[in-house]
N, C-alpha and C. Protein backbone atom coordinates (compact mmCIF):
# COMPACT_ATOMS: atom_id res chain seq x y z
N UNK A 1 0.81 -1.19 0.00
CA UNK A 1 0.00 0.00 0.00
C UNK A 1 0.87 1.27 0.00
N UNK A 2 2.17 1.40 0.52
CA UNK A 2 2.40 2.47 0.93
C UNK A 2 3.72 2.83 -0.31
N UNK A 3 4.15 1.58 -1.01
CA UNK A 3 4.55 2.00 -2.44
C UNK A 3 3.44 2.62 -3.34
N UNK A 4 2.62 1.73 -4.13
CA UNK A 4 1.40 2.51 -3.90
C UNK A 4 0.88 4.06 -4.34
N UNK A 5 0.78 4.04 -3.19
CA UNK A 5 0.77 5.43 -2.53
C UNK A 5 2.26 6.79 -2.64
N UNK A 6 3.42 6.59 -2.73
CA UNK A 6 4.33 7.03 -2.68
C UNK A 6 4.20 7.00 -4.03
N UNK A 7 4.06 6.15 -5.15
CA UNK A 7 3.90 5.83 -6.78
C UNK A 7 2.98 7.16 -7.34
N UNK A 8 1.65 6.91 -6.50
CA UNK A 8 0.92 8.16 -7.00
C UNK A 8 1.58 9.74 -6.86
N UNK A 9 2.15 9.86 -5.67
CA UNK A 9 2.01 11.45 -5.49
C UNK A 9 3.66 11.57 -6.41
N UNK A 10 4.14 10.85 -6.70
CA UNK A 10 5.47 10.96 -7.25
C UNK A 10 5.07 11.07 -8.78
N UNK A 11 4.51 10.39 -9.21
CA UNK A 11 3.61 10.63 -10.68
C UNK A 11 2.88 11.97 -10.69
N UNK A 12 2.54 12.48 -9.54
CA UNK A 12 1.62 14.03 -9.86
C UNK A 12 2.73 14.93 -10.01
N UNK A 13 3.95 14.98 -9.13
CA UNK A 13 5.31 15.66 -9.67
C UNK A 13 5.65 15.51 -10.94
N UNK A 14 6.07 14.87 -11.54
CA UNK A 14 6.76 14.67 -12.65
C UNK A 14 6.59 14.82 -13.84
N UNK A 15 7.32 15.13 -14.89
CA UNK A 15 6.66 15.52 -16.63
C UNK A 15 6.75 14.09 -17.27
N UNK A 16 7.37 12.78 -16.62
CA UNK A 16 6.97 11.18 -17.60
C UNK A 16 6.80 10.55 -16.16
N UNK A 17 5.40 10.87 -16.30
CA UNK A 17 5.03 9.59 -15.22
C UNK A 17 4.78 8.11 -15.45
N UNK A 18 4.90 7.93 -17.16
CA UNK A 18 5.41 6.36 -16.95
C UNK A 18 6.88 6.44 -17.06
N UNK A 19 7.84 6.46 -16.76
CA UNK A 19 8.74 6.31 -16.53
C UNK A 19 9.07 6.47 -14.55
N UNK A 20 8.17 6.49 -13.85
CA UNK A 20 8.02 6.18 -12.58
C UNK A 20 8.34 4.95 -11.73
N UNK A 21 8.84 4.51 -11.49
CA UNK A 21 9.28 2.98 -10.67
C UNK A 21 9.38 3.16 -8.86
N UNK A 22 8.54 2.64 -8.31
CA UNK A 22 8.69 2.76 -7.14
C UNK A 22 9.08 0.69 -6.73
N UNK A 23 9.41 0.02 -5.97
CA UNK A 23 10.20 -0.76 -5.36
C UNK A 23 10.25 -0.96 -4.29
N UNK A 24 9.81 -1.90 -3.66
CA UNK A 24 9.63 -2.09 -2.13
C UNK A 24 10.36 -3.29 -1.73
N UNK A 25 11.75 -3.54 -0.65
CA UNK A 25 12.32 -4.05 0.05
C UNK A 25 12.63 -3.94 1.32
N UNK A 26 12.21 -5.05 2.19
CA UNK A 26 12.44 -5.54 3.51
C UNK A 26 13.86 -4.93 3.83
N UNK A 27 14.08 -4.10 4.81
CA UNK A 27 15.09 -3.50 5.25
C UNK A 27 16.40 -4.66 6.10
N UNK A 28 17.53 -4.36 5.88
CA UNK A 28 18.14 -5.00 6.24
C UNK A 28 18.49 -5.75 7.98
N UNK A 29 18.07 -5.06 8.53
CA UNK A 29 17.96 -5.53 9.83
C UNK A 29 16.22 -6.00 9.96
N UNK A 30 15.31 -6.21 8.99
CA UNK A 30 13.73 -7.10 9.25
C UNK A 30 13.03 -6.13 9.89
N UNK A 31 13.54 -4.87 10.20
CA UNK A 31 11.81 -4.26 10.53
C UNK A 31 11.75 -2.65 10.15
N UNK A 32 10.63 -3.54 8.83
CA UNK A 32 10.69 -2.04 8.19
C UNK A 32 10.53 -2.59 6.90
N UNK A 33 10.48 -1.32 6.02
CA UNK A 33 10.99 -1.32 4.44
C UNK A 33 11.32 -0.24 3.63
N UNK A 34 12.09 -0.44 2.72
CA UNK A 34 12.98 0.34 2.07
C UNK A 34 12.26 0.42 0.80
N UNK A 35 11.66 1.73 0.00
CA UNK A 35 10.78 2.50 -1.20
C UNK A 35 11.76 2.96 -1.81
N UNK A 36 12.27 2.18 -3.16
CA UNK A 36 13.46 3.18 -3.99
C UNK A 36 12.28 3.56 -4.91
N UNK A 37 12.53 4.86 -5.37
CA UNK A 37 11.66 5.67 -6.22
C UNK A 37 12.89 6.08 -7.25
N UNK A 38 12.84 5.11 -8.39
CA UNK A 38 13.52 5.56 -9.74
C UNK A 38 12.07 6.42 -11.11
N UNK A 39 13.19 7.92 -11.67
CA UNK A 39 12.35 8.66 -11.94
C UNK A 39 13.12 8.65 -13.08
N UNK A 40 12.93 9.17 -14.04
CA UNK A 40 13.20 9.40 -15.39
C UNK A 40 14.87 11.01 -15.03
N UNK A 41 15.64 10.93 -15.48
CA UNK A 41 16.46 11.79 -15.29
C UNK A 41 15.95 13.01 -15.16
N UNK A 42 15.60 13.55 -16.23
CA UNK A 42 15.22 14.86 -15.99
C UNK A 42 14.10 15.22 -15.33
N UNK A 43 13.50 14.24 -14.64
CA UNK A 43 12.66 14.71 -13.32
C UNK A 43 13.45 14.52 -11.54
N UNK A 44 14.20 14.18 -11.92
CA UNK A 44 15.21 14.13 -10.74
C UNK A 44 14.95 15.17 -10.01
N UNK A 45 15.76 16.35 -10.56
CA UNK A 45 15.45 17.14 -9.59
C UNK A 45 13.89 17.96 -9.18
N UNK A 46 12.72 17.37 -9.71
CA UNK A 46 11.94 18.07 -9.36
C UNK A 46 11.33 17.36 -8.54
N UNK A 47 11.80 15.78 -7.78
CA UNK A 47 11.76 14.82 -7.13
C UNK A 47 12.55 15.14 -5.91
N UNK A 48 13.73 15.57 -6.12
CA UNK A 48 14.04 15.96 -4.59
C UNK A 48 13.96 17.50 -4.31
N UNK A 49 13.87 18.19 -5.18
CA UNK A 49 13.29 19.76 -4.87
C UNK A 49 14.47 20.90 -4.36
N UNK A 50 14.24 22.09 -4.08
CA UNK A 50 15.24 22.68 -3.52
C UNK A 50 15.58 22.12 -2.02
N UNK A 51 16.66 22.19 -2.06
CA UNK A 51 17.30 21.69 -0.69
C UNK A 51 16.78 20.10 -0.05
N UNK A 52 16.61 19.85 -0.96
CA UNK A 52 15.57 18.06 -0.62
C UNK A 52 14.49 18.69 -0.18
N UNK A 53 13.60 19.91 -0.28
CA UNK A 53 12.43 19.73 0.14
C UNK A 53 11.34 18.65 -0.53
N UNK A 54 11.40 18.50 -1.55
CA UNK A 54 9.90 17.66 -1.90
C UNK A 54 10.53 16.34 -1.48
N UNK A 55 11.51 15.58 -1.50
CA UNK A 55 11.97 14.72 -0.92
C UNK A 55 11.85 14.33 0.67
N UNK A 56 11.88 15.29 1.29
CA UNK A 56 11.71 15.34 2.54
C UNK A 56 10.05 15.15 2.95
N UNK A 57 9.19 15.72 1.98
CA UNK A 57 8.21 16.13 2.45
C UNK A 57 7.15 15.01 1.98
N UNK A 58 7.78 14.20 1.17
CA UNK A 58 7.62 12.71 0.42
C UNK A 58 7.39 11.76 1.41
N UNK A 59 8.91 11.94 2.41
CA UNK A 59 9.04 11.16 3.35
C UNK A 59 8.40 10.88 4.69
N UNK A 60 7.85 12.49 4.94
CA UNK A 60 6.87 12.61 6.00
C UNK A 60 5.62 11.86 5.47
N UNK A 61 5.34 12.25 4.33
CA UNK A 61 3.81 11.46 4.09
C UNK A 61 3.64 10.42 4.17
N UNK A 62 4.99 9.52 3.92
CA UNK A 62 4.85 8.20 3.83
C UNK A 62 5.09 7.32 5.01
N UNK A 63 6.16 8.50 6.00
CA UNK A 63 6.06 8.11 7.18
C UNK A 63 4.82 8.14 7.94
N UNK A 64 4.04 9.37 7.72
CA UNK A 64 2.59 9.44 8.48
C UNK A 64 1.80 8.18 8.00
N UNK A 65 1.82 7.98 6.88
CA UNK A 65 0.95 6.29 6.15
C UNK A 65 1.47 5.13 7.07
N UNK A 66 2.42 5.02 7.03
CA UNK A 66 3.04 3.96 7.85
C UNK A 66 2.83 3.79 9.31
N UNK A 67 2.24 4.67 9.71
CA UNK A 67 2.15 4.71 11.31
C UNK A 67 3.15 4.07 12.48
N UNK A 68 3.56 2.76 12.97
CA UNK A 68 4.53 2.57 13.62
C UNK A 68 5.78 1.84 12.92
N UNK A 69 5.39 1.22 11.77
CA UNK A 69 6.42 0.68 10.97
C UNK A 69 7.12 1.85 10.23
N UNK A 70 8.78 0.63 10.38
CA UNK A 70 9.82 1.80 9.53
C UNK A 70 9.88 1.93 8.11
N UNK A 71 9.84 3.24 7.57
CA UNK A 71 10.15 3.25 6.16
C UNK A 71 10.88 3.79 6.07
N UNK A 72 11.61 3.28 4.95
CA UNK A 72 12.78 4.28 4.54
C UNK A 72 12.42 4.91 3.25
N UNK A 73 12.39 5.85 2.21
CA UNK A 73 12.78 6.15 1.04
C UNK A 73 13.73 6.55 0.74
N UNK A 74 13.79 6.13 -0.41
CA UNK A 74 15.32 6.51 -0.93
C UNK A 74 15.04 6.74 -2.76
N UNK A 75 15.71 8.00 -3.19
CA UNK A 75 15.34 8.33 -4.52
C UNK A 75 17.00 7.78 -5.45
N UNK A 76 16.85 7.19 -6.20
CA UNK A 76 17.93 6.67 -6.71
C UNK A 76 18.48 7.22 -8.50
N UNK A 77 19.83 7.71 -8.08
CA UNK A 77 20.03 7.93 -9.14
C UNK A 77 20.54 7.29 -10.33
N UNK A 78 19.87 7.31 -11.63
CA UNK A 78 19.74 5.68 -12.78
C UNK A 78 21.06 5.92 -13.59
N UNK A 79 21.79 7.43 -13.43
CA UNK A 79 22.74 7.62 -14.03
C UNK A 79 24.01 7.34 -13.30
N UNK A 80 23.65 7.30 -12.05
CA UNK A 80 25.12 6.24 -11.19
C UNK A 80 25.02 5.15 -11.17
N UNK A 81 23.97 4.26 -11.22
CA UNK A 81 23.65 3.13 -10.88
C UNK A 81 23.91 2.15 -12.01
């Protein structure tokens, strides 16, 4: 649900929202999970925003969805990777 969810509001940012990939993995120590959000390059930066704000503010939402479980997000870049 809470990829999901992180999928949608990341698609209302962006100018190729099929090129959107969100990804959900069990965090390495088992409690929790880890949301990589791969975006098309040139929406990169309108994904993490000035100063990581929309990134940050990504993270609150998805933290508030999550209620006591851990999430992590993480926005990944396709040109290092």
């Amino acid at each position: 649900m809470l990829a999901e969810a992180l999928e949608h509001l990341v698609k209302g940012i962006v100018d190729s929202p099929d090129d959107v990939t969100v990804t959900g993995k069990p965090l390495r120590n088992g409690r929790g999970e880890l949301l990589e959000v791969r975006v098309h390059p040139d929406d990169l930066g309108r994904v993490i925003g000035r100063s990581g704000r929309t990134a940050r503010a990504l993270r609150t939402v998805v933290g508030s969805l999550a209620g006591n479980t851990t999430v992590r997000v993480d926005v990944v870049d396709v040109d290092r990777r």
